[in-house]
N, C-alpha and C. Protein backbone atom coordinates (compact mmCIF):
# COMPACT_ATOMS: atom_id res chain seq x y z
N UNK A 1 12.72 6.41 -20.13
CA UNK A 1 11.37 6.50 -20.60
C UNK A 1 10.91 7.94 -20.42
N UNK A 2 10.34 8.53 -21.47
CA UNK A 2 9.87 9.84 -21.54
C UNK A 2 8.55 9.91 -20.62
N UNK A 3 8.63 10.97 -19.82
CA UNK A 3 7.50 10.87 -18.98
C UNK A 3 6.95 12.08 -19.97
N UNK A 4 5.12 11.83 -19.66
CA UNK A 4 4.37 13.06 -20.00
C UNK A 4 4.05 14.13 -19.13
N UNK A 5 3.09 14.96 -18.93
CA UNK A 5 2.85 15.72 -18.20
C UNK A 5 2.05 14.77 -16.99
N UNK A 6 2.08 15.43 -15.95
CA UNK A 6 1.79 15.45 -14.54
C UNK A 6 0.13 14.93 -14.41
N UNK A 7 0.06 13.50 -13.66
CA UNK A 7 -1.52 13.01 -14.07
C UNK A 7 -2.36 14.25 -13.34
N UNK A 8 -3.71 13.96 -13.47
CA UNK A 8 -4.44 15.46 -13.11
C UNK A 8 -5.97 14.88 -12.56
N UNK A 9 -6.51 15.14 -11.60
CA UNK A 9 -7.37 14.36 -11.08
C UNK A 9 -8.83 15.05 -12.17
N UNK A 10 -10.39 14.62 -12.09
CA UNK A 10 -10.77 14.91 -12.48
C UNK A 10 -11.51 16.41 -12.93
N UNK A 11 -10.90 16.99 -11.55
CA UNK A 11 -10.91 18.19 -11.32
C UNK A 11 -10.19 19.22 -11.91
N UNK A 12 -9.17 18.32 -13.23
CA UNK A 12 -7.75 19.10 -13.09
C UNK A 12 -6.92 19.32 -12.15
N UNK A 13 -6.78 18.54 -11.62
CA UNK A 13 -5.76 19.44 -10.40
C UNK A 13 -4.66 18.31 -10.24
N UNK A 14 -3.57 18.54 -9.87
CA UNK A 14 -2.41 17.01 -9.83
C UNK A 14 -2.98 15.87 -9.09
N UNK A 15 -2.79 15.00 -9.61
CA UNK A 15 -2.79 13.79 -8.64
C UNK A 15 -2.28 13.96 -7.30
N UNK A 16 -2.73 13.66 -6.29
CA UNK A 16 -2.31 13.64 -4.75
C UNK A 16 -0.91 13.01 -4.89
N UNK A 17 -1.41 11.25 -5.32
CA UNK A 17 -1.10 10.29 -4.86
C UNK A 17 0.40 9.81 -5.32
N UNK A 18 1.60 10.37 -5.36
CA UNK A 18 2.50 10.08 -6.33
C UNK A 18 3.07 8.49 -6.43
N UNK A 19 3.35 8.36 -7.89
CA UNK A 19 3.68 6.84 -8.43
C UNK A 19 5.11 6.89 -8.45
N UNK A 20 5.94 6.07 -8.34
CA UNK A 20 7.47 6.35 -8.35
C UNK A 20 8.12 4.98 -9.06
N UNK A 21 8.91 5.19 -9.59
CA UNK A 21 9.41 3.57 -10.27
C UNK A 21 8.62 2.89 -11.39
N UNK A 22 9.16 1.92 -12.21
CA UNK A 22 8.47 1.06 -12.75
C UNK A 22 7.87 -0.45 -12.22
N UNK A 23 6.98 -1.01 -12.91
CA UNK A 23 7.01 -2.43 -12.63
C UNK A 23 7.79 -3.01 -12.23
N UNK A 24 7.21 -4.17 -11.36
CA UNK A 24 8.42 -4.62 -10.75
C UNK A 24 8.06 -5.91 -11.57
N UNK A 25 9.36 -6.62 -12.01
CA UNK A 25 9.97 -7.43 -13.19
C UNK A 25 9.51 -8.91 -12.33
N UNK A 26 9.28 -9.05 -11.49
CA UNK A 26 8.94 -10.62 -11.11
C UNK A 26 7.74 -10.85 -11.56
N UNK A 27 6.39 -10.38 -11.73
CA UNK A 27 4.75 -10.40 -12.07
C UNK A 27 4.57 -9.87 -13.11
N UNK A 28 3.62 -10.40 -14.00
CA UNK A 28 3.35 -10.13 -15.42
C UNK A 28 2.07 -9.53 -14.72
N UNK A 29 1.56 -8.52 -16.13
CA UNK A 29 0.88 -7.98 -15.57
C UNK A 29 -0.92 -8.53 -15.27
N UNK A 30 -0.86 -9.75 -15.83
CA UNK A 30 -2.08 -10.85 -14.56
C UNK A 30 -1.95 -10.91 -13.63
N UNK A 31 -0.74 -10.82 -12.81
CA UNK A 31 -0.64 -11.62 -11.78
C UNK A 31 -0.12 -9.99 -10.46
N UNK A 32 -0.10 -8.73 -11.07
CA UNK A 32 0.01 -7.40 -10.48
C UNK A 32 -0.66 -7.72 -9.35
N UNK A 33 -0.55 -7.59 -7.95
CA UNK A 33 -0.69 -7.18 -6.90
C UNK A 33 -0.32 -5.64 -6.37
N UNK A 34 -1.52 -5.04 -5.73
CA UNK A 34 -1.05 -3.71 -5.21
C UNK A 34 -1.25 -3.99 -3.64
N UNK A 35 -0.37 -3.66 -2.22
CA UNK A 35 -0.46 -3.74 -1.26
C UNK A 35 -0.14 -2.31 -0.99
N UNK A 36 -1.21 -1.81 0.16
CA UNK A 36 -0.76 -0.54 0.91
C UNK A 36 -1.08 -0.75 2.47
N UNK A 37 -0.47 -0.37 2.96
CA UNK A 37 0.02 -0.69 4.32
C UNK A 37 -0.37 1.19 5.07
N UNK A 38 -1.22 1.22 6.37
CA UNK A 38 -1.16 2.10 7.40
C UNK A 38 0.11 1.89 8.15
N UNK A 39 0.23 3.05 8.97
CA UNK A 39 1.51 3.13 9.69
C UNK A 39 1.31 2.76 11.10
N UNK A 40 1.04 3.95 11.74
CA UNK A 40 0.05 3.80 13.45
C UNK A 40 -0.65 2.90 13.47
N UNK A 41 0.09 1.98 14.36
CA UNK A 41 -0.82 0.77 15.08
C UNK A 41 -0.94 -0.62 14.13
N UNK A 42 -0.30 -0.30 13.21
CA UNK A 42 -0.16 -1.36 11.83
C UNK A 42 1.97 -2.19 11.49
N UNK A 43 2.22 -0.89 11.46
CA UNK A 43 3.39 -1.55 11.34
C UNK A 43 4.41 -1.37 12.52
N UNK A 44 5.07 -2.10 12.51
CA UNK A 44 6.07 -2.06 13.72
C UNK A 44 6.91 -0.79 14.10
N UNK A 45 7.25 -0.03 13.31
CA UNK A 45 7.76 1.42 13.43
C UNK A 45 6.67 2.70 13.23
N UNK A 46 5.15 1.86 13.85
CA UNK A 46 4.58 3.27 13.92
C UNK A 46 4.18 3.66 15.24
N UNK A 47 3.44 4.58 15.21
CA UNK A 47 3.00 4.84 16.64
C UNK A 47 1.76 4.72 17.20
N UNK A 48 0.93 3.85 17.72
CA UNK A 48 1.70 2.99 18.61
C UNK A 48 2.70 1.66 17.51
N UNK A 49 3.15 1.39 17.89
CA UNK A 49 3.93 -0.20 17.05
C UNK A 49 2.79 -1.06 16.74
N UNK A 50 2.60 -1.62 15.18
CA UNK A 50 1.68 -2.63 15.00
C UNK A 50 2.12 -3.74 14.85
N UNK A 51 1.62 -4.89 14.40
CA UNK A 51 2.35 -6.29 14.38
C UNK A 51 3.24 -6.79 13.03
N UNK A 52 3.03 -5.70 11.81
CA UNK A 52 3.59 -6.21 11.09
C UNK A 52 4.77 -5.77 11.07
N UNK A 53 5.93 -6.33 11.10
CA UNK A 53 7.29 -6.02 10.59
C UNK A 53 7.71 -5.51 9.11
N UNK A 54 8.73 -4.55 9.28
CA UNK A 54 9.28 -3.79 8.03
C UNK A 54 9.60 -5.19 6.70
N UNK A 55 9.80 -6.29 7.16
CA UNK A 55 10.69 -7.48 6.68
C UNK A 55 9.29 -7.79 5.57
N UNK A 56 8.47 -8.10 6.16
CA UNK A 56 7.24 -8.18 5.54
C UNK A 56 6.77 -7.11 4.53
N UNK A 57 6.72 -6.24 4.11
CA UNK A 57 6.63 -4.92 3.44
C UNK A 57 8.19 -5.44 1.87
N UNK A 58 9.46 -5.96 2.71
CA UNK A 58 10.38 -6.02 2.04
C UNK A 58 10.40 -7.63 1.23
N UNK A 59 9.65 -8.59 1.37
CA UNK A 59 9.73 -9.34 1.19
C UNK A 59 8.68 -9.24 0.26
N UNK A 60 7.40 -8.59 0.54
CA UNK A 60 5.93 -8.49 -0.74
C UNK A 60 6.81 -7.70 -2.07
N UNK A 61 8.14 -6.71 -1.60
CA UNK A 61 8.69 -5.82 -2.91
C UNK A 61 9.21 -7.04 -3.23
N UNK A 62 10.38 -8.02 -2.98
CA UNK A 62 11.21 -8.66 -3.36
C UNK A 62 10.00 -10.13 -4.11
N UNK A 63 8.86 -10.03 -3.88
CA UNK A 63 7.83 -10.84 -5.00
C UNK A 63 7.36 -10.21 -5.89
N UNK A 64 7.56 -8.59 -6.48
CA UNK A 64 7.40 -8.57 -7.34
C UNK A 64 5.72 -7.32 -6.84
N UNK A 65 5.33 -7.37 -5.87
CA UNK A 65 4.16 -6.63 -5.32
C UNK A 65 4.69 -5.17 -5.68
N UNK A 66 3.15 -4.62 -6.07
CA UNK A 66 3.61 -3.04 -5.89
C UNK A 66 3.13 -2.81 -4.65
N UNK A 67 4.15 -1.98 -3.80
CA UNK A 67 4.05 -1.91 -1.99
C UNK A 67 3.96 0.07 -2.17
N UNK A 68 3.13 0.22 -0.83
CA UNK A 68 3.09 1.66 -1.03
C UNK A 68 2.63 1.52 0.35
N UNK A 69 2.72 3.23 0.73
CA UNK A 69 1.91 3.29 1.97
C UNK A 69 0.79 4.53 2.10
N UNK A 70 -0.46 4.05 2.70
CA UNK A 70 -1.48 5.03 2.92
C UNK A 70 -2.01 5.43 3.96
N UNK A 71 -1.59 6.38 4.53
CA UNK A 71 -1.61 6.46 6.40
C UNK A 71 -1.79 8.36 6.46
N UNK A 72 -2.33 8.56 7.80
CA UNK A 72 -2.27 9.88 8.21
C UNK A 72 -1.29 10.60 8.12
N UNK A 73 0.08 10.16 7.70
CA UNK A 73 1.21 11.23 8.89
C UNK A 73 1.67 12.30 7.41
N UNK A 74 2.03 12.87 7.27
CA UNK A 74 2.00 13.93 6.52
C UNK A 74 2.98 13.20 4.88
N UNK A 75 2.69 13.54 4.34
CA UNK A 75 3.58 12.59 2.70
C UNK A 75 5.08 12.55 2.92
N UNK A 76 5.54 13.97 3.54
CA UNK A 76 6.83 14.28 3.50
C UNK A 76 7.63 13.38 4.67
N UNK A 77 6.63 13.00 5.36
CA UNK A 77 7.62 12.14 6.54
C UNK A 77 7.51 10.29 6.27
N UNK A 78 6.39 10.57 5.24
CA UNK A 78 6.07 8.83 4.66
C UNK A 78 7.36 7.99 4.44
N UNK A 79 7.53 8.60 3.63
CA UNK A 79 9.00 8.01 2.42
C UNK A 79 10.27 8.21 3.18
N UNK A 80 10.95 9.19 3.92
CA UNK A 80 11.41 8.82 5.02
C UNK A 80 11.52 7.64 5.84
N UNK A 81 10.50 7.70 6.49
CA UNK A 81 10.19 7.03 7.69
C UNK A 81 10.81 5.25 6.48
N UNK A 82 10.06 5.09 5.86
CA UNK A 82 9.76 3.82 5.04
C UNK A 82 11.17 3.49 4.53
N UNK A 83 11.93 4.56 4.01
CA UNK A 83 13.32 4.36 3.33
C UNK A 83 14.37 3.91 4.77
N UNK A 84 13.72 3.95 6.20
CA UNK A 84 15.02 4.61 6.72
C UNK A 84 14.90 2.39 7.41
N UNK A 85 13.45 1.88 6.62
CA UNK A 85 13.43 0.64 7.59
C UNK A 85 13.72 -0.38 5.62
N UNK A 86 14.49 0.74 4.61
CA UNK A 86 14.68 -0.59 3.83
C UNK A 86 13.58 -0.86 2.78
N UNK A 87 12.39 0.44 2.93
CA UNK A 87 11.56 -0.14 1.71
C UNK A 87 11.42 1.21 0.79
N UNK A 88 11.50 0.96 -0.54
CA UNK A 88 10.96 2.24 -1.08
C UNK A 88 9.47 2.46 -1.52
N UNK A 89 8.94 2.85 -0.93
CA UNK A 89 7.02 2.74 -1.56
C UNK A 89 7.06 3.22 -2.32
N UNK A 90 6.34 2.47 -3.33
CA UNK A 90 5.97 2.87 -4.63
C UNK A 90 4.77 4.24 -4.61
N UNK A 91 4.27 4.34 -3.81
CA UNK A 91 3.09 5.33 -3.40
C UNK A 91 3.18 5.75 -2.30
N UNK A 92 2.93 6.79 -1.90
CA UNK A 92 2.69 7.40 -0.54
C UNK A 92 1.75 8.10 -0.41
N UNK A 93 0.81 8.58 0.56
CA UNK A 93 -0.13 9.68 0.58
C UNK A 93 -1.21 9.12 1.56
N UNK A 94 -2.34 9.87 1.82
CA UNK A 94 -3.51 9.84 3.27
C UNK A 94 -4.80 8.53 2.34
N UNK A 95 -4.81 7.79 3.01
CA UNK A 95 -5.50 6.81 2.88
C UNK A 95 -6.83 7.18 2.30
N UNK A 96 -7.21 8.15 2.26
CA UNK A 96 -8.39 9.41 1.48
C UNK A 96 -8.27 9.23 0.03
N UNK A 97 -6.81 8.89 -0.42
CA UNK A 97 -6.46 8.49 -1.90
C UNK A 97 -6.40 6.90 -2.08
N UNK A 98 -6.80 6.41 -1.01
CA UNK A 98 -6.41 4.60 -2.40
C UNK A 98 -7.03 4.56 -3.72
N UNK A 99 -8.34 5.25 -3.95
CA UNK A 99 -9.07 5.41 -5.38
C UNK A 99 -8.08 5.48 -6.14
N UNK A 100 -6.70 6.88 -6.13
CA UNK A 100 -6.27 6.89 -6.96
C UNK A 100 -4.93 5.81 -7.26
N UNK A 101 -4.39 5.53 -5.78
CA UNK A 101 -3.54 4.31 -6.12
C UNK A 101 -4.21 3.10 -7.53
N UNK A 102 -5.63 2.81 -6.74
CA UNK A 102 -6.14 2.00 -7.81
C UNK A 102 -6.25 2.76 -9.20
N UNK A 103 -6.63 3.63 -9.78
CA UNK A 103 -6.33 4.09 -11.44
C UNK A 103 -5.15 3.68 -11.56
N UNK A 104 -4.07 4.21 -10.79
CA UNK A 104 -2.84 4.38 -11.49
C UNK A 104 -2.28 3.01 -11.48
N UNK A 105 -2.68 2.01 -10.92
CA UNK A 105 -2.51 0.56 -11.18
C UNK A 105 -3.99 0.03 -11.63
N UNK A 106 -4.38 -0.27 -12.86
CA UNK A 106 -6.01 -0.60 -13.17
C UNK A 106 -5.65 -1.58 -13.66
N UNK A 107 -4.49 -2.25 -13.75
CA UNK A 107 -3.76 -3.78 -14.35
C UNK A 107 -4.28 -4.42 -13.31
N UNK A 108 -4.13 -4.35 -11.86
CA UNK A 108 -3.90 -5.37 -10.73
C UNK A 108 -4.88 -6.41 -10.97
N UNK A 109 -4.72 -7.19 -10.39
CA UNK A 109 -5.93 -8.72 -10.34
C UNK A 109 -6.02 -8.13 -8.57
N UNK A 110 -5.31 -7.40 -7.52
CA UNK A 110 -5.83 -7.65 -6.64
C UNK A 110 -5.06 -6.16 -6.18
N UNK A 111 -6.08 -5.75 -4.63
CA UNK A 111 -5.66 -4.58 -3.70
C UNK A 111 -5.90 -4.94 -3.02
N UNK A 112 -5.06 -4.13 -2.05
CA UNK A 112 -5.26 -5.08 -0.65
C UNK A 112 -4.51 -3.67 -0.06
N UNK A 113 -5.85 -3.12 0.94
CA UNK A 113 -4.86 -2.41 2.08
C UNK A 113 -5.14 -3.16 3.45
N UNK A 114 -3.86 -2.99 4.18
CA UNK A 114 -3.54 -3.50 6.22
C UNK A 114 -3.47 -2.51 6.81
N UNK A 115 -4.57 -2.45 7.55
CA UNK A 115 -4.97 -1.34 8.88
C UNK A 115 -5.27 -1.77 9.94
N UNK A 116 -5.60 -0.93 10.73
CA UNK A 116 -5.71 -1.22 12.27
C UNK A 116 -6.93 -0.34 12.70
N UNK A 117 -8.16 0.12 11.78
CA UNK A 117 -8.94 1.28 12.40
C UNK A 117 -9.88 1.19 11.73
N UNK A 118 -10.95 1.45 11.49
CA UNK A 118 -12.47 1.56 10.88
C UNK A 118 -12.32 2.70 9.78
N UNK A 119 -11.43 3.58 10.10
CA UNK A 119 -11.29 4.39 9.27
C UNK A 119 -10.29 3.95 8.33
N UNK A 120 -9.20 3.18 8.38
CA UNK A 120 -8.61 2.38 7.58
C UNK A 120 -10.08 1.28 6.35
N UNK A 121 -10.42 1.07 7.10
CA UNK A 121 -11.53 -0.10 6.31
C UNK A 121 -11.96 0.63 5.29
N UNK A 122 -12.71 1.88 5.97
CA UNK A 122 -13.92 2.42 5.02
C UNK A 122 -13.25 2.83 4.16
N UNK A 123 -11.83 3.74 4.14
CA UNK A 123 -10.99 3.95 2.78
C UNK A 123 -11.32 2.59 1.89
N UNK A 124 -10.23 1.91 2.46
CA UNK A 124 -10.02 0.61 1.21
C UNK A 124 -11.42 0.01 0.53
N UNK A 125 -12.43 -0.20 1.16
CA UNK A 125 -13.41 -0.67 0.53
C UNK A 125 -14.31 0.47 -0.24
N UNK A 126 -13.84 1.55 0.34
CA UNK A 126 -14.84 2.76 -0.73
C UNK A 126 -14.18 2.74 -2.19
N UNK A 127 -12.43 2.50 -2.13
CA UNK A 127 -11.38 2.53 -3.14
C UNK A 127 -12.02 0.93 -3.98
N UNK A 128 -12.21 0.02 -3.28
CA UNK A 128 -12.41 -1.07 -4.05
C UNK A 128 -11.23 -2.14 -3.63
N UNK A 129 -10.45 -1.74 -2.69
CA UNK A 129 -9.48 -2.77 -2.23
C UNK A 129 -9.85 -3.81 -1.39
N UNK A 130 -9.09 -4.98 -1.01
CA UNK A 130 -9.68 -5.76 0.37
C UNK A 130 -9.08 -4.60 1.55
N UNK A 131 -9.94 -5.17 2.74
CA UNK A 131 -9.11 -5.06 4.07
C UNK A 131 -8.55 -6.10 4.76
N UNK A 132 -7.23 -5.64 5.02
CA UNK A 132 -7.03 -6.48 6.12
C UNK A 132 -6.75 -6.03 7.46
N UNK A 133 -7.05 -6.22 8.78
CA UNK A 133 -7.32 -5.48 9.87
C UNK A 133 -6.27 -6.52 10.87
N UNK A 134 -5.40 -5.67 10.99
CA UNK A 134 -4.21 -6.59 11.86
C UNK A 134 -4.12 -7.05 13.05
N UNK A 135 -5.83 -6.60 13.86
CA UNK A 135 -6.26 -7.47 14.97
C UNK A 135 -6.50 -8.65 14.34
N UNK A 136 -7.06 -9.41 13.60
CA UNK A 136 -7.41 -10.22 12.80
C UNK A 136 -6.32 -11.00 11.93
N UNK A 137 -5.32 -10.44 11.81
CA UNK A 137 -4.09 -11.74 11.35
C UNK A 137 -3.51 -12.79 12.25
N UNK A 138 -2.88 -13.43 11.56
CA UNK A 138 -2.62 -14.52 12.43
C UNK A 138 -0.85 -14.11 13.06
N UNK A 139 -0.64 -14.40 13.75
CA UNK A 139 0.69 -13.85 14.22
C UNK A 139 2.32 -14.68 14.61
N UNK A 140 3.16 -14.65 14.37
CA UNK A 140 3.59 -13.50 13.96
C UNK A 140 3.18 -13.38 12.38
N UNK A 141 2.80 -12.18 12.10
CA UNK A 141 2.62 -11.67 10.57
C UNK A 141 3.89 -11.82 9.69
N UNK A 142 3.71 -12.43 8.38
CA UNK A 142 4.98 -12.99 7.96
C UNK A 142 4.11 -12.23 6.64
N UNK A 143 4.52 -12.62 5.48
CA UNK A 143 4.31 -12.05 4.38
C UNK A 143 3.40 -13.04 3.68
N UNK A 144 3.36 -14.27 4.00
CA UNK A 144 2.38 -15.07 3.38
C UNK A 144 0.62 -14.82 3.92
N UNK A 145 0.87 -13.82 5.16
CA UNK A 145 -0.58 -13.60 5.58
C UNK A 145 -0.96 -12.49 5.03
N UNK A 146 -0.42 -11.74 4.16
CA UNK A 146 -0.99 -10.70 3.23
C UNK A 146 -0.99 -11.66 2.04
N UNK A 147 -0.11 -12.41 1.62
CA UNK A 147 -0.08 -12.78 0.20
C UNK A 147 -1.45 -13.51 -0.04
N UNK A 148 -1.78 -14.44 1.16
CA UNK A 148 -2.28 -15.12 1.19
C UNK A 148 -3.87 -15.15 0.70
N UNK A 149 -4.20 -15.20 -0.68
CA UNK A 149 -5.64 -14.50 -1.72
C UNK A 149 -7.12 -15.31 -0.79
N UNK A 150 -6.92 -16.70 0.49
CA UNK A 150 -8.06 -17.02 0.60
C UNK A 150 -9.00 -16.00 1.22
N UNK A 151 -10.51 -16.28 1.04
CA UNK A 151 -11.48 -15.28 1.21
C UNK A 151 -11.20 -15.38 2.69
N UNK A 152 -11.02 -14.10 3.72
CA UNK A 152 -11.32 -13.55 5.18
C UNK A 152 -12.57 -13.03 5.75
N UNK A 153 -13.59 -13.88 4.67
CA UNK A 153 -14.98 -12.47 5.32
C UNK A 153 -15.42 -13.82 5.80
């Protein structure tokens, strides 16, 4: 597939947020889910360790979810870190960008970022995503407690 030029925020300037891959072939595009996941204190290989497991992250790709991650630690160590536990994120970049995760998926029926911090929250809901706050899941965290669309407020 011919790519075009380089998306450009409204400013002109590149997109932060890079997109990688196509659709994933299990979800039509009604049924698009976008999940982004913090690192520190959220997932099990961050620092401190959070409750969700890498398995979980690999199991939302293997339904067909677009999985990405939106966390502090610098872009270049994102995709790394993420490849080295088995997942490839479709997105990477500082949680400052979910806005643009959401353009570049404007198909989804749903967003959903998992954090562990207030500053996690206020991203996702300024972006227009849910939160989910991983003091607040039920445990052990399996993949049906992200999938899972009932209302948490």
């Amino acid at each position: 597939m011919a790519q075009g030029p380089p998306r450009r925020t409204r400013l002109n300037r590149p997109a932060t947020f890079p997109v990688v891959g196509e659709l994933s072939v299990g979800l039509s595009v009604a049924e698009l889910v976008v999940v982004s996941f913090d690192i520190d204190g959220t997932m099990e290989f961050g620092d401190p360790p959070g409750p969700v497991p890498a398995a979980v992250a690999r199991e939302l790709v293997a339904r067909g979810y677009v999985v990405g991650v939106a966390s502090d630690w610098p872009r270049s160590q994102q995709q790394p870190l993420w490849s080295r536990h088995g997942i490839e994120p479709r997105f990477v970049g500082g949680k400052h960008h979910l806005h643009e995760v959401k353009a570049a998926f404007p198909d989804a029926t749903r967003y959903i970022h998992v954090g562990d911090t207030d500053v996690d929250e206020h991203y996702a809901v300024l972006a227009g995503f849910e939160f989910l706050r991983v003091d607040d899941l039920e445990l052990p965290v399996v993949a049906e407690t992200i999938d899972d669309p009932v209302d948490r407020a």
